[in-house]
C-alpha atoms as a PDB file:
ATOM      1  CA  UNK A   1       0.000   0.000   0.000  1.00  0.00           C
ATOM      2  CA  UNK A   2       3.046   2.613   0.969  1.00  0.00           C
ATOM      3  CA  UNK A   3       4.640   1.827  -2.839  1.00  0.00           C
ATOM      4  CA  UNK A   4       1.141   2.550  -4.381  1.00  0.00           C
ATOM      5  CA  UNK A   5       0.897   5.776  -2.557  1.00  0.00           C
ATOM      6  CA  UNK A   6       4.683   6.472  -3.490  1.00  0.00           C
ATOM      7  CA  UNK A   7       4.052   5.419  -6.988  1.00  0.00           C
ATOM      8  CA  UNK A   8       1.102   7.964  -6.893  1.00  0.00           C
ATOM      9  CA  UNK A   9       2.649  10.662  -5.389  1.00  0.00           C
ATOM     10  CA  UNK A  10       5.897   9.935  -8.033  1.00  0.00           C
ATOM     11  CA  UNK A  11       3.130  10.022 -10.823  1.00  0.00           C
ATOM     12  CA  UNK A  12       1.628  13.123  -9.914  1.00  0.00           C
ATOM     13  CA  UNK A  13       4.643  15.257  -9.030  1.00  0.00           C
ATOM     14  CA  UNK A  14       6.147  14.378 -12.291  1.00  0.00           C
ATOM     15  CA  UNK A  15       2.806  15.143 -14.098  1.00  0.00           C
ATOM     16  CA  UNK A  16       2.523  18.831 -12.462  1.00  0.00           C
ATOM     17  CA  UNK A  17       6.298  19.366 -13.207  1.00  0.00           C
ATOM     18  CA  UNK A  18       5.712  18.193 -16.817  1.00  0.00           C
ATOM     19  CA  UNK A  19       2.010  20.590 -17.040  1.00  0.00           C
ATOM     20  CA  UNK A  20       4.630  23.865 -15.329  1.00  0.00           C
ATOM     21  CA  UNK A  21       7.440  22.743 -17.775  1.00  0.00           C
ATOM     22  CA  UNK A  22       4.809  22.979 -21.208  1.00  0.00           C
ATOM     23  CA  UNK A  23       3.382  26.036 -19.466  1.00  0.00           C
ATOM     24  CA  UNK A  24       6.587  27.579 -19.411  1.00  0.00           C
ATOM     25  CA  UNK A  25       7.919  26.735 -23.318  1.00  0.00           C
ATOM     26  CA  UNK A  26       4.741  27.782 -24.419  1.00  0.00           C
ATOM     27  CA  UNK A  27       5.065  31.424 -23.280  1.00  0.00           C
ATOM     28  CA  UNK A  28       8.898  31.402 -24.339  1.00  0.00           C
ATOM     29  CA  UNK A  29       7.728  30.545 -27.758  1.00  0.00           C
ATOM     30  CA  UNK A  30       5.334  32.512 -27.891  1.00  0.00           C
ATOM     31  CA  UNK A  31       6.989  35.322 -26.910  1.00  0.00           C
ATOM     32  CA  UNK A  32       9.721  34.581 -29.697  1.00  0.00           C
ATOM     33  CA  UNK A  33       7.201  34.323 -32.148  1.00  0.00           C
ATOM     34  CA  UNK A  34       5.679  37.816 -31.220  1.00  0.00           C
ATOM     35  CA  UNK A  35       9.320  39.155 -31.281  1.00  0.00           C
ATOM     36  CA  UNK A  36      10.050  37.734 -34.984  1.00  0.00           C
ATOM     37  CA  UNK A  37       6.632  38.819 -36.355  1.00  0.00           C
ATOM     38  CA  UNK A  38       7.617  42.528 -34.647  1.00  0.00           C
ATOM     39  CA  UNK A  39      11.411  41.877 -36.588  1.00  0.00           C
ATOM     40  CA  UNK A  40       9.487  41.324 -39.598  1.00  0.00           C
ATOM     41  CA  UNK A  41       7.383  44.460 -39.423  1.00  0.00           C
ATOM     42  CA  UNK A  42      10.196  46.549 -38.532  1.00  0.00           C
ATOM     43  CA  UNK A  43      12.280  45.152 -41.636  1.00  0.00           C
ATOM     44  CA  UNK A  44       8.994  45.424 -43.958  1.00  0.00           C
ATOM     45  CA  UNK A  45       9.162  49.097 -42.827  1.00  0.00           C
ATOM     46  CA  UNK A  46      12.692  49.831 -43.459  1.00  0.00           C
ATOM     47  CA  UNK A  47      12.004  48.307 -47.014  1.00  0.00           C
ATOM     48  CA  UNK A  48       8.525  50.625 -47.464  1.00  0.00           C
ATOM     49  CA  UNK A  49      10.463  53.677 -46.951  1.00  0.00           C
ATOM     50  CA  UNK A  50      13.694  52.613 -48.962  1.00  0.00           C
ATOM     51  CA  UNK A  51      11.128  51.960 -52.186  1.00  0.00           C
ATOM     52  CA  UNK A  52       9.519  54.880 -51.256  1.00  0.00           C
ATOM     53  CA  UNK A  53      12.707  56.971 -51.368  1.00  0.00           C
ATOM     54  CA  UNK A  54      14.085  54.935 -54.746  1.00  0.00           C
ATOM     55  CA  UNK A  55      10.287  56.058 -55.769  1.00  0.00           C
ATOM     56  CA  UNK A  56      10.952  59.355 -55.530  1.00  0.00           C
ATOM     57  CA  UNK A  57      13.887  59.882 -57.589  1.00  0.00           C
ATOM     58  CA  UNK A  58      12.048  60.052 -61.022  1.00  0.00           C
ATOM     59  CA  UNK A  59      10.511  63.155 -59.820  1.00  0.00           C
ATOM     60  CA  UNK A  60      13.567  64.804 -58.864  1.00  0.00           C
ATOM     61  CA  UNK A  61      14.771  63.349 -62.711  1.00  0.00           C
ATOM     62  CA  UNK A  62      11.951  65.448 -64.230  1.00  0.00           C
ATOM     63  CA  UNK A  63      12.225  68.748 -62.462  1.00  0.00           C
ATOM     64  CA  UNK A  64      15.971  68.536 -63.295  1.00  0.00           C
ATOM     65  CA  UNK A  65      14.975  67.936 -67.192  1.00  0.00           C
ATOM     66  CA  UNK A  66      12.564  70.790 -66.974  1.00  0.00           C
ATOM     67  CA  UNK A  67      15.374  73.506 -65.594  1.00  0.00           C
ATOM     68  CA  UNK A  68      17.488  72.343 -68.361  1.00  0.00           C
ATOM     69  CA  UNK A  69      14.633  72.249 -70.928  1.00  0.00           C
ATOM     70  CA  UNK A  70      13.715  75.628 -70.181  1.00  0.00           C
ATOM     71  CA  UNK A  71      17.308  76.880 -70.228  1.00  0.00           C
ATOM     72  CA  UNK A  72      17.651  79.962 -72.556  1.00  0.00           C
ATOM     73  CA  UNK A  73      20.542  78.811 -75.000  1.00  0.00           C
ATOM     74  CA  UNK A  74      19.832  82.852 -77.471  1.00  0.00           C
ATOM     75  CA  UNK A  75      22.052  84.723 -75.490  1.00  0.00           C
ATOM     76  CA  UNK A  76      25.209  82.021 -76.263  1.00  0.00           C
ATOM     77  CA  UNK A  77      23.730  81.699 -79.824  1.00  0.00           C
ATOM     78  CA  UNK A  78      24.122  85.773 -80.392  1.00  0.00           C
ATOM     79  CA  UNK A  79      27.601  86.226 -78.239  1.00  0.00           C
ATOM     80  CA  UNK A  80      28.966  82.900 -80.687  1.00  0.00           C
ATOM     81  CA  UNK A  81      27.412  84.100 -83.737  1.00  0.00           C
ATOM     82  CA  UNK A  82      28.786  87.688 -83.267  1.00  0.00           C
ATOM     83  CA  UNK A  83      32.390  86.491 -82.042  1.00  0.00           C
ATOM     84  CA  UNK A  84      32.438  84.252 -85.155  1.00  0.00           C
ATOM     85  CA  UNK A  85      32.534  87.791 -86.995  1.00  0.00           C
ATOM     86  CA  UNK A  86      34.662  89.476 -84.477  1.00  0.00           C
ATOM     87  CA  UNK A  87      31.659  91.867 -84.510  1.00  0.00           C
ATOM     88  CA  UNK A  88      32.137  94.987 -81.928  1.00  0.00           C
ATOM     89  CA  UNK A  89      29.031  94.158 -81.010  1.00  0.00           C
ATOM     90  CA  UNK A  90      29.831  90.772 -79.463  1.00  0.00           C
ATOM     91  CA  UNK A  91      30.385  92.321 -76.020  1.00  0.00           C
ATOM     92  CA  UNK A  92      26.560  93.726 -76.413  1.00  0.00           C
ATOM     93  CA  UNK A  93      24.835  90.246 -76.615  1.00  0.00           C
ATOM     94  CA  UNK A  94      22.343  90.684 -73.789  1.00  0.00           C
ATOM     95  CA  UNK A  95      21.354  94.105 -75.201  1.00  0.00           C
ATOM     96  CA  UNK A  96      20.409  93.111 -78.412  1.00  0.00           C
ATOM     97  CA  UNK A  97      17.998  90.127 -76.755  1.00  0.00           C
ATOM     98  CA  UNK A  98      16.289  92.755 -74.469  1.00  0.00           C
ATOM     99  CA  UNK A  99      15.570  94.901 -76.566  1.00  0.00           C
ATOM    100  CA  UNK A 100      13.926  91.921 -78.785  1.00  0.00           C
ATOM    101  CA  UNK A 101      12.051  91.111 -75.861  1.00  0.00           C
ATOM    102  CA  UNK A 102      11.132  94.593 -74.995  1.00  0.00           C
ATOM    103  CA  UNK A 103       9.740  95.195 -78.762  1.00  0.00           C
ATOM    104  CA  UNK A 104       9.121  91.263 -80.014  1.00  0.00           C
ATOM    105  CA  UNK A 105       5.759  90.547 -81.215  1.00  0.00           C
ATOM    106  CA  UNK A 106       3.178  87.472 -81.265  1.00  0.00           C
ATOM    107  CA  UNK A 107       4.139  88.131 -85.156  1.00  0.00           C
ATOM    108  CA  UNK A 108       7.874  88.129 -84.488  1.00  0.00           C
ATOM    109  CA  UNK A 109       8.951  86.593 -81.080  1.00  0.00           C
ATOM    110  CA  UNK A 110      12.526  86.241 -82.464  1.00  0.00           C
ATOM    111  CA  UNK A 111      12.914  90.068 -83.112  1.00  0.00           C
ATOM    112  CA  UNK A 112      16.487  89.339 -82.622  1.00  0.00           C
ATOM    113  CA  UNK A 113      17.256  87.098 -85.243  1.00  0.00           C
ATOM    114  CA  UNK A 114      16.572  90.043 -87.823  1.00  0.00           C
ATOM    115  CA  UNK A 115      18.325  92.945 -85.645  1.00  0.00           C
ATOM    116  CA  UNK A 116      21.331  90.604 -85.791  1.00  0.00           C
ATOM    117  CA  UNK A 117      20.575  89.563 -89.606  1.00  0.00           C
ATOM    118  CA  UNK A 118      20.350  93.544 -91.024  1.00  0.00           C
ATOM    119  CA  UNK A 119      23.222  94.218 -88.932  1.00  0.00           C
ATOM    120  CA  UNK A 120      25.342  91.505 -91.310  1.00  0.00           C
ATOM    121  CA  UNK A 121      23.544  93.190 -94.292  1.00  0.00           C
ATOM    122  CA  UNK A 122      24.260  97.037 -93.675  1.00  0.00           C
ATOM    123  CA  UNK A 123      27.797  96.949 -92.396  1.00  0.00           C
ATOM    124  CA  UNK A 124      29.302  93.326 -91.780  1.00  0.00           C
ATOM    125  CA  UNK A 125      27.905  93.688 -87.963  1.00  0.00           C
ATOM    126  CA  UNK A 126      29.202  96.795 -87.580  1.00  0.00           C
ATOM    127  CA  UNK A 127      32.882  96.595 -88.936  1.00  0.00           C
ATOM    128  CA  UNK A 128      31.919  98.845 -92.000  1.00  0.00           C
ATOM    129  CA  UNK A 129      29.760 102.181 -90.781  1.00  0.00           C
ATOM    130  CA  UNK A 130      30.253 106.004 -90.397  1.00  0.00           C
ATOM    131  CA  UNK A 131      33.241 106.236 -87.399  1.00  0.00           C
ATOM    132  CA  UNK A 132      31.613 107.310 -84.368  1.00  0.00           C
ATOM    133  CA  UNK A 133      28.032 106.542 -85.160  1.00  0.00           C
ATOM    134  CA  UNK A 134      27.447 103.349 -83.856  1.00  0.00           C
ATOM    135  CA  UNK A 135      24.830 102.684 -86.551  1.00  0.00           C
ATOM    136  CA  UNK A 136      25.419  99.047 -87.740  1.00  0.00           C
ATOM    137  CA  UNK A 137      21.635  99.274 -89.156  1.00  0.00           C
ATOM    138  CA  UNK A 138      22.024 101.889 -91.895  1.00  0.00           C
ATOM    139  CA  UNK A 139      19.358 104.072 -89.837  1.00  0.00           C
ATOM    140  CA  UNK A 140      18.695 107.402 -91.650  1.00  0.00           C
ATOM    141  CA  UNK A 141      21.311 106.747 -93.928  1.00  0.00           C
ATOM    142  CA  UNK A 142      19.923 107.610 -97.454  1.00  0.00           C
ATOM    143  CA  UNK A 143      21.359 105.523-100.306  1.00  0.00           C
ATOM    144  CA  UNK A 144      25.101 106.589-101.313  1.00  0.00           C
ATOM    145  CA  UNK A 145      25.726 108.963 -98.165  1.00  0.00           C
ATOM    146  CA  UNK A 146      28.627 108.673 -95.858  1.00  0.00           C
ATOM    147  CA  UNK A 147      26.409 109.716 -92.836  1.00  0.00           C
ATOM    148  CA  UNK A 148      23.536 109.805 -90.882  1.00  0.00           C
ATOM    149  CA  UNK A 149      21.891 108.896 -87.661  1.00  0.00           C
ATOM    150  CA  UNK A 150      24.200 108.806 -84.915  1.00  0.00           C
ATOM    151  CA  UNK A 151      24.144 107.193 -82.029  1.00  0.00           C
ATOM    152  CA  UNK A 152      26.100 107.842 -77.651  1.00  0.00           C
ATOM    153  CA  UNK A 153      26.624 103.899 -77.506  1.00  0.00           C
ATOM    154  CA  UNK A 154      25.707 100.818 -79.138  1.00  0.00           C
ATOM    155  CA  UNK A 155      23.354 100.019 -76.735  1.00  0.00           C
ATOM    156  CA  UNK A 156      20.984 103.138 -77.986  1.00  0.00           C
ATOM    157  CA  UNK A 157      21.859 101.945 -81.529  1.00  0.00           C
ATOM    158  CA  UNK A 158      20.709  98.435 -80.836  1.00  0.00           C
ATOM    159  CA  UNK A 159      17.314  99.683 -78.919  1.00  0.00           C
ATOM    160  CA  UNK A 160      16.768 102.255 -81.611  1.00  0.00           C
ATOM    161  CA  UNK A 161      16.766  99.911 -84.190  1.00  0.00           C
ATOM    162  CA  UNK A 162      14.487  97.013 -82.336  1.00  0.00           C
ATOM    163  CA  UNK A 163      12.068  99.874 -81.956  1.00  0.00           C
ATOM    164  CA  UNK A 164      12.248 101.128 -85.725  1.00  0.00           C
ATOM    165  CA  UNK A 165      11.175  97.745 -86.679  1.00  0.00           C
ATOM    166  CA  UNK A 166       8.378  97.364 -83.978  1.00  0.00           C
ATOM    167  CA  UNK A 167       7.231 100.188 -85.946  1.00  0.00           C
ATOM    168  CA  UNK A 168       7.025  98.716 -89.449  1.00  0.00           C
ATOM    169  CA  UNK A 169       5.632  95.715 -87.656  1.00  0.00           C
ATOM    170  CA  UNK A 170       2.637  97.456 -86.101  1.00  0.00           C
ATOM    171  CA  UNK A 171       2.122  98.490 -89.583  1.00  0.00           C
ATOM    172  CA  UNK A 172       1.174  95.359 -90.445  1.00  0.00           C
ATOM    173  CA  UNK A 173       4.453  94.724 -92.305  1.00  0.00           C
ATOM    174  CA  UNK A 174       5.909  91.227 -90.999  1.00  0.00           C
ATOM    175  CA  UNK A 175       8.811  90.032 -93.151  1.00  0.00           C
ATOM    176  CA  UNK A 176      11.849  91.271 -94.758  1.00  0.00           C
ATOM    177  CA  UNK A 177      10.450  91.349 -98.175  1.00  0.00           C
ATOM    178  CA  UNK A 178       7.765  94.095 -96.859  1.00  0.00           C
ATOM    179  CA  UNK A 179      10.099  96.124 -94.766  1.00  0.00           C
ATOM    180  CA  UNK A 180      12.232  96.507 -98.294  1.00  0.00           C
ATOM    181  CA  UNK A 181      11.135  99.204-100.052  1.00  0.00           C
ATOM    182  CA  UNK A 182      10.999 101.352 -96.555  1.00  0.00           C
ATOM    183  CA  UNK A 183      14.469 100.160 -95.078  1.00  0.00           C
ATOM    184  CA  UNK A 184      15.866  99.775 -98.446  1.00  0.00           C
ATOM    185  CA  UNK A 185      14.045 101.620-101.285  1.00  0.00           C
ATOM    186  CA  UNK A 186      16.367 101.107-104.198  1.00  0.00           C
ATOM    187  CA  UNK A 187      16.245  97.392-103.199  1.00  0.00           C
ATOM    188  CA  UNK A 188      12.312  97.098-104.345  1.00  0.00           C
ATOM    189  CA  UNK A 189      13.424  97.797-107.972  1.00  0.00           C
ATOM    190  CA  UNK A 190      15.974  95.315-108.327  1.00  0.00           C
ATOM    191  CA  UNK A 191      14.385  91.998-107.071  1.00  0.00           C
ATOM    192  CA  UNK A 192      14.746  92.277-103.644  1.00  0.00           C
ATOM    193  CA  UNK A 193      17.895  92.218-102.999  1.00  0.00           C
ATOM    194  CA  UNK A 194      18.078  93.928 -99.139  1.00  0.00           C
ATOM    195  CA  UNK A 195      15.157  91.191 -98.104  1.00  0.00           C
ATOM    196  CA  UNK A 196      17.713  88.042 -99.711  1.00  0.00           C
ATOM    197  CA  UNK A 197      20.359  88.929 -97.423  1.00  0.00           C
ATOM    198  CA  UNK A 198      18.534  89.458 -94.694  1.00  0.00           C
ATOM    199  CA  UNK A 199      16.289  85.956 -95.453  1.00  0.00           C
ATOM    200  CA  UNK A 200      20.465  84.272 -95.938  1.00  0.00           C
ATOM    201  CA  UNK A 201      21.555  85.286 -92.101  1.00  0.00           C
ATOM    202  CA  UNK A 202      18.199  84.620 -90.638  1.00  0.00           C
ATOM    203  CA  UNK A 203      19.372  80.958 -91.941  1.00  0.00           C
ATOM    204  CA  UNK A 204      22.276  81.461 -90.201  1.00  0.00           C
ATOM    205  CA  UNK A 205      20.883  82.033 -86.586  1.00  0.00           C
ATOM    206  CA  UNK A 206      18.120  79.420 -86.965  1.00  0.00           C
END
């Protein structure tokens, strides 16, 4: 009867310590499984917000193709064109596009392209005019004199003559071949010739 009870006793003690033993490993795993699935969140996260930064790079991409894409290359277009020459006027490149954009048109948005073009018509861009004048245009210079309309600087030259032909353009006069017989008379009677060179640099400065 005492090795029964013994044998009892034995059975249960060994039964509870096996029940506290499972308890126990159960919470431990548990609590390692919580841990990994919190691991796994944490390292989803850090991989959300690394795609999310990669994601953002095109945008940055575009914004830098816009800046260049709206980069103004006619002010390096007129300085190059003009130094090809060795035109005096090289070193007044900016003046010669503001005072296109001060007197362009919807008509004629590239008023510079033909302030630069008669100036390689009337005097070579300047090289060949009345010393001292600063008139590379030919303005109020009647056919055959040595002289007429002077000018302080080039600058006022330049502005003088982007407002002449705002003039003839609110006229309703919109190419070369109509501004002929007013800039150039004689030119009307023999084919044009004034509006040909001016049409043969325009190619030039496309």
């Amino acid at each position: 009867m005492k090795k029964i009870l013994l044998s009892g006793i034995w059975f249960l003690t060994t039964l509870l310590t096996f029940i506290i033993a499972f308890s126990i490993l159960s919470k431990t795993g548990n609590t390692k499984i919580v841990d990994l699935s919190q691991n796994l969140i944490y390292q989803e996260s850090r991989s959300t917000n690394r795609y999310q930064a990669y994601s953002s790079l095109p945008a940055d991409n575009q914004s830098f193709k816009t800046v260049l894409g709206t980069s103004d290359a006619r002010p390096e277009m007129i300085r190059q064109y003009l130094q090809k020459f060795k035109s005096p006027l090289e070193i007044h490149y900016t003046d010669i596009l503001s005072a296109s954009e001060q007197y362009k048109t919807s008509e004629i948005p590239d008023l510079w392209r033909y302030i630069v073009a008669i100036a390689q018509c009337e005097s070579n861009l300047g090289h060949k005019i009345p010393e001292g004048s600063y008139n590379a245009w030919g303005l109020g210079i009647p056919t055959g004199a040595k002289k007429g309309l002077e000018f302080a600087s080039w600058t006022e030259a330049i502005n003088t003559e982007a407002k002449f032909l705002r003039k003839l353009i609110d006229k309703g006069l919109f190419s070369p071949e109509e501004w002929g017989p007013i800039y150039a008379p004689p030119s009307a009677s023999n084919g044009g010739s004034w509006a040909k060179c001016v049409r043969e640099f325009l190619l030039d400065l496309q």
